[in-house]
C-alpha atoms as a PDB file:
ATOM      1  CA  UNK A   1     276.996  91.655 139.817  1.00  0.00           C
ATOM      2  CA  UNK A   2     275.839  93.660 136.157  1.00  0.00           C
ATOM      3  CA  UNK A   3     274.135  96.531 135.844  1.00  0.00           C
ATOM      4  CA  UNK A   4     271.615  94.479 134.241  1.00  0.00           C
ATOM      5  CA  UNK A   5     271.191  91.793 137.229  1.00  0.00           C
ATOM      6  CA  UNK A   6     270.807  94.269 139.752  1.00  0.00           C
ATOM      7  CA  UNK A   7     267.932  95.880 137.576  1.00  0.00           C
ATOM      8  CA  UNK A   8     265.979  92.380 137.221  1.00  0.00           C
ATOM      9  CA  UNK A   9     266.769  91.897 141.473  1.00  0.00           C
ATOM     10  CA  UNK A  10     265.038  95.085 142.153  1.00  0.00           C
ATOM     11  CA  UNK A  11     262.089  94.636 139.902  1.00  0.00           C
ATOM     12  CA  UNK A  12     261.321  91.617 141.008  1.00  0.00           C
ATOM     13  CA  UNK A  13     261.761  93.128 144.677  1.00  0.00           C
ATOM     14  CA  UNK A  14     259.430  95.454 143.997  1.00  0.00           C
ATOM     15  CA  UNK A  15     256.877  93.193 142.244  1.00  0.00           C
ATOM     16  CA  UNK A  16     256.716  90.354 144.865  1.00  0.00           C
ATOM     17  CA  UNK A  17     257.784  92.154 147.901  1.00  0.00           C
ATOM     18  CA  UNK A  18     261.936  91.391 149.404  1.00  0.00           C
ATOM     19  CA  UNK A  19     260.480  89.550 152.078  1.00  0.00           C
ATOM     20  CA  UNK A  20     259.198  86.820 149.401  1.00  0.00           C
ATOM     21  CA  UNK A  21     262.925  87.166 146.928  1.00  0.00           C
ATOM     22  CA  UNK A  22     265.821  84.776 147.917  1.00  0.00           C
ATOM     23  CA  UNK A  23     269.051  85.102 145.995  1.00  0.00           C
ATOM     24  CA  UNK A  24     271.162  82.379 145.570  1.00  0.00           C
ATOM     25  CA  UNK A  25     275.044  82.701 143.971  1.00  0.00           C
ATOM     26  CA  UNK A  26     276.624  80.104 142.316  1.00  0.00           C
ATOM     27  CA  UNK A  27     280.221  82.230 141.983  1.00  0.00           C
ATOM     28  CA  UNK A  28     283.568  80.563 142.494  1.00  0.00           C
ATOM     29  CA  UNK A  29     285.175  82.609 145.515  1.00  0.00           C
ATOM     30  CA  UNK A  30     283.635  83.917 148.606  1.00  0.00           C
ATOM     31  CA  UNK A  31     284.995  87.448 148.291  1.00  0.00           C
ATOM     32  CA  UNK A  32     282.937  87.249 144.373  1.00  0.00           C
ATOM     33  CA  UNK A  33     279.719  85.806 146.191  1.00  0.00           C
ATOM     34  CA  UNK A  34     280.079  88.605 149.533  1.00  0.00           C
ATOM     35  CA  UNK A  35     280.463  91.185 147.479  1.00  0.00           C
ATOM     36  CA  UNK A  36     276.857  90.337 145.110  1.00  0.00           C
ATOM     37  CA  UNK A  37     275.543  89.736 148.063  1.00  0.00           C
ATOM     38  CA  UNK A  38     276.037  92.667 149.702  1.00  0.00           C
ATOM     39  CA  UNK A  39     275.161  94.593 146.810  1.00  0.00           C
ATOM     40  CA  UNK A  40     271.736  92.954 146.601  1.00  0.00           C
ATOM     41  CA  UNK A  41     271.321  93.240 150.782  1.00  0.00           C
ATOM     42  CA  UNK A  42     272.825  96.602 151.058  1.00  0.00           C
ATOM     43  CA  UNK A  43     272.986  98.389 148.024  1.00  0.00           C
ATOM     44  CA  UNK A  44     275.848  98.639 145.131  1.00  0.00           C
ATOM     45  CA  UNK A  45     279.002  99.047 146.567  1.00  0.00           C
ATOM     46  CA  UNK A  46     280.442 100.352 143.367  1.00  0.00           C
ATOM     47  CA  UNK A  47     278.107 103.171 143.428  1.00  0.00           C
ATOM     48  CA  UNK A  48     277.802 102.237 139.779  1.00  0.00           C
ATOM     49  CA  UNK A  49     274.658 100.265 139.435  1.00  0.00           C
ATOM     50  CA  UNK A  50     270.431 100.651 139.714  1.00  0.00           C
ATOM     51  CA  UNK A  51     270.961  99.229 143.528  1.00  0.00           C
ATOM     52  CA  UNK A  52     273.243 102.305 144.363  1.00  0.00           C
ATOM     53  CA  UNK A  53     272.006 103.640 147.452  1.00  0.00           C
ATOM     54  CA  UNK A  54     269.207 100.954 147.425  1.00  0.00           C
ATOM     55  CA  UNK A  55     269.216  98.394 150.605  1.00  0.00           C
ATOM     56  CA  UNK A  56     267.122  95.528 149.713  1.00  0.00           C
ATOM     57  CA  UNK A  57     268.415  93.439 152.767  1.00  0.00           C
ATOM     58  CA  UNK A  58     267.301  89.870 150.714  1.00  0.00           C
ATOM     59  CA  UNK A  59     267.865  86.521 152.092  1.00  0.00           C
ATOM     60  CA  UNK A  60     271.623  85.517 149.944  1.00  0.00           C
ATOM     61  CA  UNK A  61     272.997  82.371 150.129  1.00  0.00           C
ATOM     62  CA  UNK A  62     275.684  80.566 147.931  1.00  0.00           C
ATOM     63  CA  UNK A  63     274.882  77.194 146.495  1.00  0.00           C
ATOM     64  CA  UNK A  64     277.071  75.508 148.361  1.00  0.00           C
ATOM     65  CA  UNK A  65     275.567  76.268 151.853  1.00  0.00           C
ATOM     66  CA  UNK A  66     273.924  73.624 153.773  1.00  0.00           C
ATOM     67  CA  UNK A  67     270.306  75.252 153.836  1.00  0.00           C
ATOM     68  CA  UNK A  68     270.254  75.199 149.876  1.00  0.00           C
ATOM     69  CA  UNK A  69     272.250  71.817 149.136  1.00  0.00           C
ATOM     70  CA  UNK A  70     269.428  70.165 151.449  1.00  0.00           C
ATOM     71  CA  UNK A  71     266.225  72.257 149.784  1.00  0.00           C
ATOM     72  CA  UNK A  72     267.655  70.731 146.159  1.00  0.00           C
ATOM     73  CA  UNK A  73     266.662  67.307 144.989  1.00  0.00           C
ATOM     74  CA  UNK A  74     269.839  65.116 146.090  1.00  0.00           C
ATOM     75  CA  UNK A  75     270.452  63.544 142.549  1.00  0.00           C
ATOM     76  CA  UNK A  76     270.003  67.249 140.793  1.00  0.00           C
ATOM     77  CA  UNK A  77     272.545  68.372 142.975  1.00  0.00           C
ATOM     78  CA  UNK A  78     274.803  65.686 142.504  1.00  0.00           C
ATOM     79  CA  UNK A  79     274.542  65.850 138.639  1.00  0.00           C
ATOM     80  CA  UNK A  80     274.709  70.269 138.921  1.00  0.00           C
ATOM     81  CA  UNK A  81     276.511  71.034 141.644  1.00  0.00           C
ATOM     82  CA  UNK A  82     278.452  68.554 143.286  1.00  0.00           C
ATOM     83  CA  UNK A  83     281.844  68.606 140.948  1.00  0.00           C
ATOM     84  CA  UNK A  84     282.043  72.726 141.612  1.00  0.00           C
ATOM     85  CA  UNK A  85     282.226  71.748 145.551  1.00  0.00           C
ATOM     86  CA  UNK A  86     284.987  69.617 144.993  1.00  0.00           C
ATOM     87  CA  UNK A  87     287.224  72.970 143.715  1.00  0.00           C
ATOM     88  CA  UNK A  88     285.844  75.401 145.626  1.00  0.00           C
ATOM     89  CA  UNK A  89     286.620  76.846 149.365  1.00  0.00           C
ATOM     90  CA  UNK A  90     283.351  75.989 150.453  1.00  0.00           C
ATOM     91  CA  UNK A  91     284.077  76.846 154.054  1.00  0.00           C
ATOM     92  CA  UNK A  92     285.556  79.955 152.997  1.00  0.00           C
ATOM     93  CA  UNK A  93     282.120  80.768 151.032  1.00  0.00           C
ATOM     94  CA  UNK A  94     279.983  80.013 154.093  1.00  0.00           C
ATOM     95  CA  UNK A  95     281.562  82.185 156.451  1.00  0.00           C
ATOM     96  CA  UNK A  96     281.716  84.937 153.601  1.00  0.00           C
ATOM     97  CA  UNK A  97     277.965  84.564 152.916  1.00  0.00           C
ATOM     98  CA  UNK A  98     277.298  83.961 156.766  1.00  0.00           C
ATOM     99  CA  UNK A  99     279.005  87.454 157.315  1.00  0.00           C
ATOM    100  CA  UNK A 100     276.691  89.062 155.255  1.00  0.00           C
ATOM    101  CA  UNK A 101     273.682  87.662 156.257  1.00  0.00           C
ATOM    102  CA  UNK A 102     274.287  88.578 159.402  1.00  0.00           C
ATOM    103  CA  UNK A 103     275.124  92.151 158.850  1.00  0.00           C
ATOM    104  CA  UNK A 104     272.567  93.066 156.155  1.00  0.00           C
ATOM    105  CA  UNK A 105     269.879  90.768 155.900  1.00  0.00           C
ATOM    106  CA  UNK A 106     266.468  92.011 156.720  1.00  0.00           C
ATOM    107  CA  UNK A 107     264.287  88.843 155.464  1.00  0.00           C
END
């Protein structure tokens, strides 16, 4: 995740509160969604960005995942989203972003 998204994720953490901020990734692997995801749950692991040392624990989730795929309109995701499924190790995802959740999510 940039320097700069990690900036707008903890303003708007701080403005609305991170029990009321949901991130949701969109990236093709689920090492590349774990590890934004961990940086907006637990802080920067790159030590490199404005969420160094910050723990935000947000609710993440990827796209893909069940609880967001059902929450979308069903022809908006099957005009958006449905063609990236077909390519991606969606299961793989899941349990990365399942991991996560389960380790650092406060919310």
């Amino acid at each position: 995740m940039d320097l700069e998204n990690q900036k707008r994720v903890k303003e708007y953490a701080e403005q609305f509160g991170p029990e009321n901020v949901m991130v949701i990734f969109g990236a093709a692997e689920g090492e590349a969604a774990g590890l934004a995801a961990e940086t907006v749950t637990a802080g920067d692991p790159t030590y490199a960005g404005p969420l160094t040392g910050v723990s935000l624990g947000l609710a993440v989730y990827h796209v893909c995942e069940d609880a967001i795929k059902n929450a979308v309109d069903a022809d908006v995701y099957e005009e958006q989203i449905s063609m990236m499924e077909m390519v991606l190790d969606v299961d793989e995802i899941k349990k990365e972003m399942e991991a996560i959740r389960s380790q650092y999510t406060k919310y």
